[in-house]
N, C-alpha and C. Protein backbone atom coordinates (compact mmCIF):
# COMPACT_ATOMS: atom_id res chain seq x y z
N UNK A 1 13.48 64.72 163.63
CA UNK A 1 14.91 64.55 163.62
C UNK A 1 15.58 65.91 163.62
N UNK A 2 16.63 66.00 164.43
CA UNK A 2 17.16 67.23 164.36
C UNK A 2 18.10 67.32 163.05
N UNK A 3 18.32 66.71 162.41
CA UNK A 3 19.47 67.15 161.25
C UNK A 3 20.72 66.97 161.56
N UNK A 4 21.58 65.99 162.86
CA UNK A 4 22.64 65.92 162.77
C UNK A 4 22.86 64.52 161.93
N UNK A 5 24.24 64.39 161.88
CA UNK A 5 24.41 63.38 161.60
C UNK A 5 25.40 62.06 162.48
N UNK A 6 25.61 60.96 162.01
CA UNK A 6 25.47 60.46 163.17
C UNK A 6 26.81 59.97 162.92
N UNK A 7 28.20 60.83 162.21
CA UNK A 7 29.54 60.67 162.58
C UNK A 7 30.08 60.70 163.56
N UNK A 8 31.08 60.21 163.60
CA UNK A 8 31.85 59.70 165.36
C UNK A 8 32.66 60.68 164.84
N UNK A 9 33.00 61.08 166.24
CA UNK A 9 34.75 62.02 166.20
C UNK A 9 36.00 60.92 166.33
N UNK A 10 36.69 61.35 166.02
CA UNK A 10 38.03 60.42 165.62
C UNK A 10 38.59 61.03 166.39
N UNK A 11 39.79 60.39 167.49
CA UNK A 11 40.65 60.97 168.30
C UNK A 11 42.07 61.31 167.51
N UNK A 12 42.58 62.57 167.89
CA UNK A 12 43.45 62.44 167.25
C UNK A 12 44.82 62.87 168.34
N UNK A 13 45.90 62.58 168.23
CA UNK A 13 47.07 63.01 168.78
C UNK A 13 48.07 63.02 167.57
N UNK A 14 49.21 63.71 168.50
CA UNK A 14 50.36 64.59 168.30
C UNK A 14 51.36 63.41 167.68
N UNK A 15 52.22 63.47 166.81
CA UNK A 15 53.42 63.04 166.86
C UNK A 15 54.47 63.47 167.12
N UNK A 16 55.12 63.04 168.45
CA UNK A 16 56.32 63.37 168.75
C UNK A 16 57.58 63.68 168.30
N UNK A 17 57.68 63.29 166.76
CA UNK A 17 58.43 63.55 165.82
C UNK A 17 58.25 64.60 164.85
N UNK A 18 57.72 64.35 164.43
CA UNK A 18 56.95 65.41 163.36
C UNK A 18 56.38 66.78 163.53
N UNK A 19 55.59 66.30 165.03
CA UNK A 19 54.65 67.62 165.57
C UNK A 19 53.53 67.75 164.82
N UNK A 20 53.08 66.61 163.62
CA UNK A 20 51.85 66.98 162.91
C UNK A 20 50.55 65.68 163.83
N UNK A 21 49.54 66.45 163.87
CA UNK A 21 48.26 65.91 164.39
C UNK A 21 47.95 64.91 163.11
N UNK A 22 47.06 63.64 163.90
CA UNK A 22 46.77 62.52 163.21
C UNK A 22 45.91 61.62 163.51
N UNK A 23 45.16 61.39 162.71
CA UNK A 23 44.44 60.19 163.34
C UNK A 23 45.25 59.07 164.47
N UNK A 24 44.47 58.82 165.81
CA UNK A 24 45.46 57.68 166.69
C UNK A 24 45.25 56.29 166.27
N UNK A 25 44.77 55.97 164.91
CA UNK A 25 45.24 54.67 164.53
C UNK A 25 45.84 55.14 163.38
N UNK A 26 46.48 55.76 163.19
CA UNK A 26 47.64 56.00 162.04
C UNK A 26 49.13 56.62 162.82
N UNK A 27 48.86 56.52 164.09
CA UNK A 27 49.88 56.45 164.69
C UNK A 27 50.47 55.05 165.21
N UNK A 28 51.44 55.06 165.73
CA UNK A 28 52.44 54.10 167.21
C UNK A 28 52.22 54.74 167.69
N UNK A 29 52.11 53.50 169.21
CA UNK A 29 51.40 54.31 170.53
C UNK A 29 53.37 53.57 170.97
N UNK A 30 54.25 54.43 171.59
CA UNK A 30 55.17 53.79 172.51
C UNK A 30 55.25 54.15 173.61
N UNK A 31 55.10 53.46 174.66
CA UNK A 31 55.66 53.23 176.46
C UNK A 31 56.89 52.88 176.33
N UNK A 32 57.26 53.39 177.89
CA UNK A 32 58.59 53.26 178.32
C UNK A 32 58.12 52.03 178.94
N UNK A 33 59.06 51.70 179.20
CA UNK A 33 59.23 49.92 180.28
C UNK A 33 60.43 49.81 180.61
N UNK A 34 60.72 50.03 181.25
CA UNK A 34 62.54 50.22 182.26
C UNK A 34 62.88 51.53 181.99
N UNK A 35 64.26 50.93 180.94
CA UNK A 35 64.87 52.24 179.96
C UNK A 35 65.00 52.14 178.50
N UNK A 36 63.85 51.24 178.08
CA UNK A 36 63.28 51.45 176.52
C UNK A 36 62.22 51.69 176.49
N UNK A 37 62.13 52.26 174.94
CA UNK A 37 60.92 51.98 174.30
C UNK A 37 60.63 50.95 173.55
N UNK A 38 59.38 50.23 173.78
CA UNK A 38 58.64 49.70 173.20
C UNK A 38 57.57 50.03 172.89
N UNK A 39 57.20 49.66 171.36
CA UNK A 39 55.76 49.65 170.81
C UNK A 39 55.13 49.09 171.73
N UNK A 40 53.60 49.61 170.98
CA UNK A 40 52.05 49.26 172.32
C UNK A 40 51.43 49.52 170.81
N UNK A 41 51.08 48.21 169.77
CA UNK A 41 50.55 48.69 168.45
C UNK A 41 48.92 48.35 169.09
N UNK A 42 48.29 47.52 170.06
CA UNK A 42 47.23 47.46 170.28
C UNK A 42 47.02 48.36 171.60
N UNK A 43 47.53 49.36 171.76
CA UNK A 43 47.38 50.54 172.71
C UNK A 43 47.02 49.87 174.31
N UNK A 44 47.77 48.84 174.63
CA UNK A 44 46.89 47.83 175.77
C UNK A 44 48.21 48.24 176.97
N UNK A 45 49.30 48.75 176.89
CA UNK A 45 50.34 48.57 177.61
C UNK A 45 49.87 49.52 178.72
N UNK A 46 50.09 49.40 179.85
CA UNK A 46 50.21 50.47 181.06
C UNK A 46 51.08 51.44 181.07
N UNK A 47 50.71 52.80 181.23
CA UNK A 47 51.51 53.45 181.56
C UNK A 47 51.36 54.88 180.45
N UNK A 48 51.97 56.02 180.60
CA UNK A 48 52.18 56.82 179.95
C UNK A 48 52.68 56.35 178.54
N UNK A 49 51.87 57.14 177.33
CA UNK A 49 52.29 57.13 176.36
C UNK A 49 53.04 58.25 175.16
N UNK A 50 53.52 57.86 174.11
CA UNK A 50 53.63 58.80 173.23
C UNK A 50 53.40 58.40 172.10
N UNK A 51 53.17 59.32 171.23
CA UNK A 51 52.86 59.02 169.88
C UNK A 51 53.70 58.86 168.30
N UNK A 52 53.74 58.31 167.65
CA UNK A 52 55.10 58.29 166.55
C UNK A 52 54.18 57.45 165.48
N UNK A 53 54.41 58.51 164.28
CA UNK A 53 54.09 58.01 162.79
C UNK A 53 54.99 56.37 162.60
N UNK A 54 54.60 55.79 161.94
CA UNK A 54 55.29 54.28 161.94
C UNK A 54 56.50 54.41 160.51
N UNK A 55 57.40 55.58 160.92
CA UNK A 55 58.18 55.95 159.55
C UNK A 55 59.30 56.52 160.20
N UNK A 56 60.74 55.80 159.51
CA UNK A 56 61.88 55.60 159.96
C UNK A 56 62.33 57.69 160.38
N UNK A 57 61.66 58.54 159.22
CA UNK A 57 62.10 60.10 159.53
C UNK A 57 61.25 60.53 160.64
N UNK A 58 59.71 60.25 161.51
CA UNK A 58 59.49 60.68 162.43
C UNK A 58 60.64 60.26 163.43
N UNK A 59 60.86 58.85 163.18
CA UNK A 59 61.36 58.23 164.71
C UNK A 59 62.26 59.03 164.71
N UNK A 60 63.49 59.35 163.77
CA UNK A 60 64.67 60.28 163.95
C UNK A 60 64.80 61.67 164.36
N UNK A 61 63.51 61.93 163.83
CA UNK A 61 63.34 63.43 164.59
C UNK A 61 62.94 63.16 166.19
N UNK A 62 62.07 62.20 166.26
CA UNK A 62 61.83 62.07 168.02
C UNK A 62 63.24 61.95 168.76
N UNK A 63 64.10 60.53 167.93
CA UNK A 63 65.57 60.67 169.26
C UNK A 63 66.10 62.11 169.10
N UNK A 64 66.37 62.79 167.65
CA UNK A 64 66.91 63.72 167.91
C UNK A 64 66.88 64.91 168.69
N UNK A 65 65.03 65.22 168.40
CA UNK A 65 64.59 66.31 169.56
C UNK A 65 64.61 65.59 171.29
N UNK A 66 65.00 64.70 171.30
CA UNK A 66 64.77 63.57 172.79
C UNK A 66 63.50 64.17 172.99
N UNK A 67 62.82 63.55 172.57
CA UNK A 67 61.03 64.17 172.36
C UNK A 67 60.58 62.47 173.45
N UNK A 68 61.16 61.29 173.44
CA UNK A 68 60.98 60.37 173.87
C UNK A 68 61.04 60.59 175.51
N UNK A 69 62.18 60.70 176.13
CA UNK A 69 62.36 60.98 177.28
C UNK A 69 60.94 62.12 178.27
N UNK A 70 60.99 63.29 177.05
CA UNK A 70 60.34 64.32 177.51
C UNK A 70 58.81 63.95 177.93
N UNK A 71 58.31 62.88 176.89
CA UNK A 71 56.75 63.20 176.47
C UNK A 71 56.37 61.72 177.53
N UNK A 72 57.46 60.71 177.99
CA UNK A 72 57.63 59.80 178.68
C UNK A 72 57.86 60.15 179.96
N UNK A 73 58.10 61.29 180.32
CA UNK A 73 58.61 61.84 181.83
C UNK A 73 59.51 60.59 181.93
N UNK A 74 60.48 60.42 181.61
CA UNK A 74 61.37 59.80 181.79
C UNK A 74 63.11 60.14 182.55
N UNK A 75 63.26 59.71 183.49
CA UNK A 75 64.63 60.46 183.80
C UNK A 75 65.83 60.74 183.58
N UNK A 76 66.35 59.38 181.88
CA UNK A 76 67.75 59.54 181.77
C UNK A 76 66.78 59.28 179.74
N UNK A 77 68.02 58.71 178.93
CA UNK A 77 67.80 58.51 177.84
C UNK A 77 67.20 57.25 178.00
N UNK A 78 66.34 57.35 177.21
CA UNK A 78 65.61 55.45 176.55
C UNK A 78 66.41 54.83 175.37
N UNK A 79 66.47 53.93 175.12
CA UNK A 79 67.21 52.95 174.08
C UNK A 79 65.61 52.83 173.38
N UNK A 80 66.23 52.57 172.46
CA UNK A 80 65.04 52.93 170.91
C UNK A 80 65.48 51.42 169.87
N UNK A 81 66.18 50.46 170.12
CA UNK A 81 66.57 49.35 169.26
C UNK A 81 65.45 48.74 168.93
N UNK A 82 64.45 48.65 170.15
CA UNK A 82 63.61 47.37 169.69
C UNK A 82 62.21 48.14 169.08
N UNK A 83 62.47 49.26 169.10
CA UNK A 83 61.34 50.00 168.65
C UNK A 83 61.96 50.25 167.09
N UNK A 84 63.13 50.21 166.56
CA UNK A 84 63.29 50.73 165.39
C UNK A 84 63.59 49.04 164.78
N UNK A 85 63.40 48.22 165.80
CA UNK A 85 63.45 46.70 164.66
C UNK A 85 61.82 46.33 164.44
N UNK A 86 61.28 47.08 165.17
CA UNK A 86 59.60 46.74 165.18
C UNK A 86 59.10 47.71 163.70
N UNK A 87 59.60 48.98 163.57
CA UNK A 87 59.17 49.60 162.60
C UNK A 87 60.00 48.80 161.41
N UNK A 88 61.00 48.21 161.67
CA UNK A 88 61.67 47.76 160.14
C UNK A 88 60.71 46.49 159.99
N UNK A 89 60.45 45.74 160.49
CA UNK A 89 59.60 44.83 160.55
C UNK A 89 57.70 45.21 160.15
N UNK A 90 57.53 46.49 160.13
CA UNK A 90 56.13 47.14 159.91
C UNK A 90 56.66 47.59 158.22
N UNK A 91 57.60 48.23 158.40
CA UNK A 91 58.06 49.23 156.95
C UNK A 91 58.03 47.72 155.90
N UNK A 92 58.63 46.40 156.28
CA UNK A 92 59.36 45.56 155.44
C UNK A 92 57.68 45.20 155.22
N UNK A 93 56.59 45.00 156.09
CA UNK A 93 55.60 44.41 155.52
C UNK A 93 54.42 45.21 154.59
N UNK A 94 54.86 46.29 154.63
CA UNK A 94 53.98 47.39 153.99
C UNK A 94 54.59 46.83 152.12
N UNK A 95 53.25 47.00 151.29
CA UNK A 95 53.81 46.83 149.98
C UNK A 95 54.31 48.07 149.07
């Protein structure tokens, strides 16, 4: 036996809000789809993604830096409603 061991690497990405690296299941994965965002919590959606902690101060730093548009190659602003009723709906079920 060579002596390694037989841990997996964990992928990690960026949050678009924050800018801090993270495990990618301790992130939101969100796609654009028209001119919103929507969550992709089982990472299955097509298309370019971005990354966001599931916490009402990342998301605010993402609209604020328009970190959404950017990291979305997106061409105008995205609407963020149904993505911030999805996190109130994640935040409300957390104990």
């Amino acid at each position: 036996m060579s002596g390694r061991t037989q841990a997996r690497a964990c992928p990690e990405r960026t949050c678009v809000g924050c800018r801090e690296r993270a495990a990618k299941s301790d992130l939101l994965r969100i796609v654009a789809v028209e001119d919103e965002c929507v969550p992709d919590p089982r990472g299955t959606l097509p298309g370019r993604g971005a990354y966001v902690h599931p916490a009402a101060v990342c998301l605010d730093q993402a609209v604020r830096r328009r970190a959404f548009p950017r990291a979305l190659r997106s061409a105008g602003a995205l609407d963020t409603t149904e993505l911030r009723k999805a996190l109130a709906v994640t935040a409300g079920a957390a104990p």
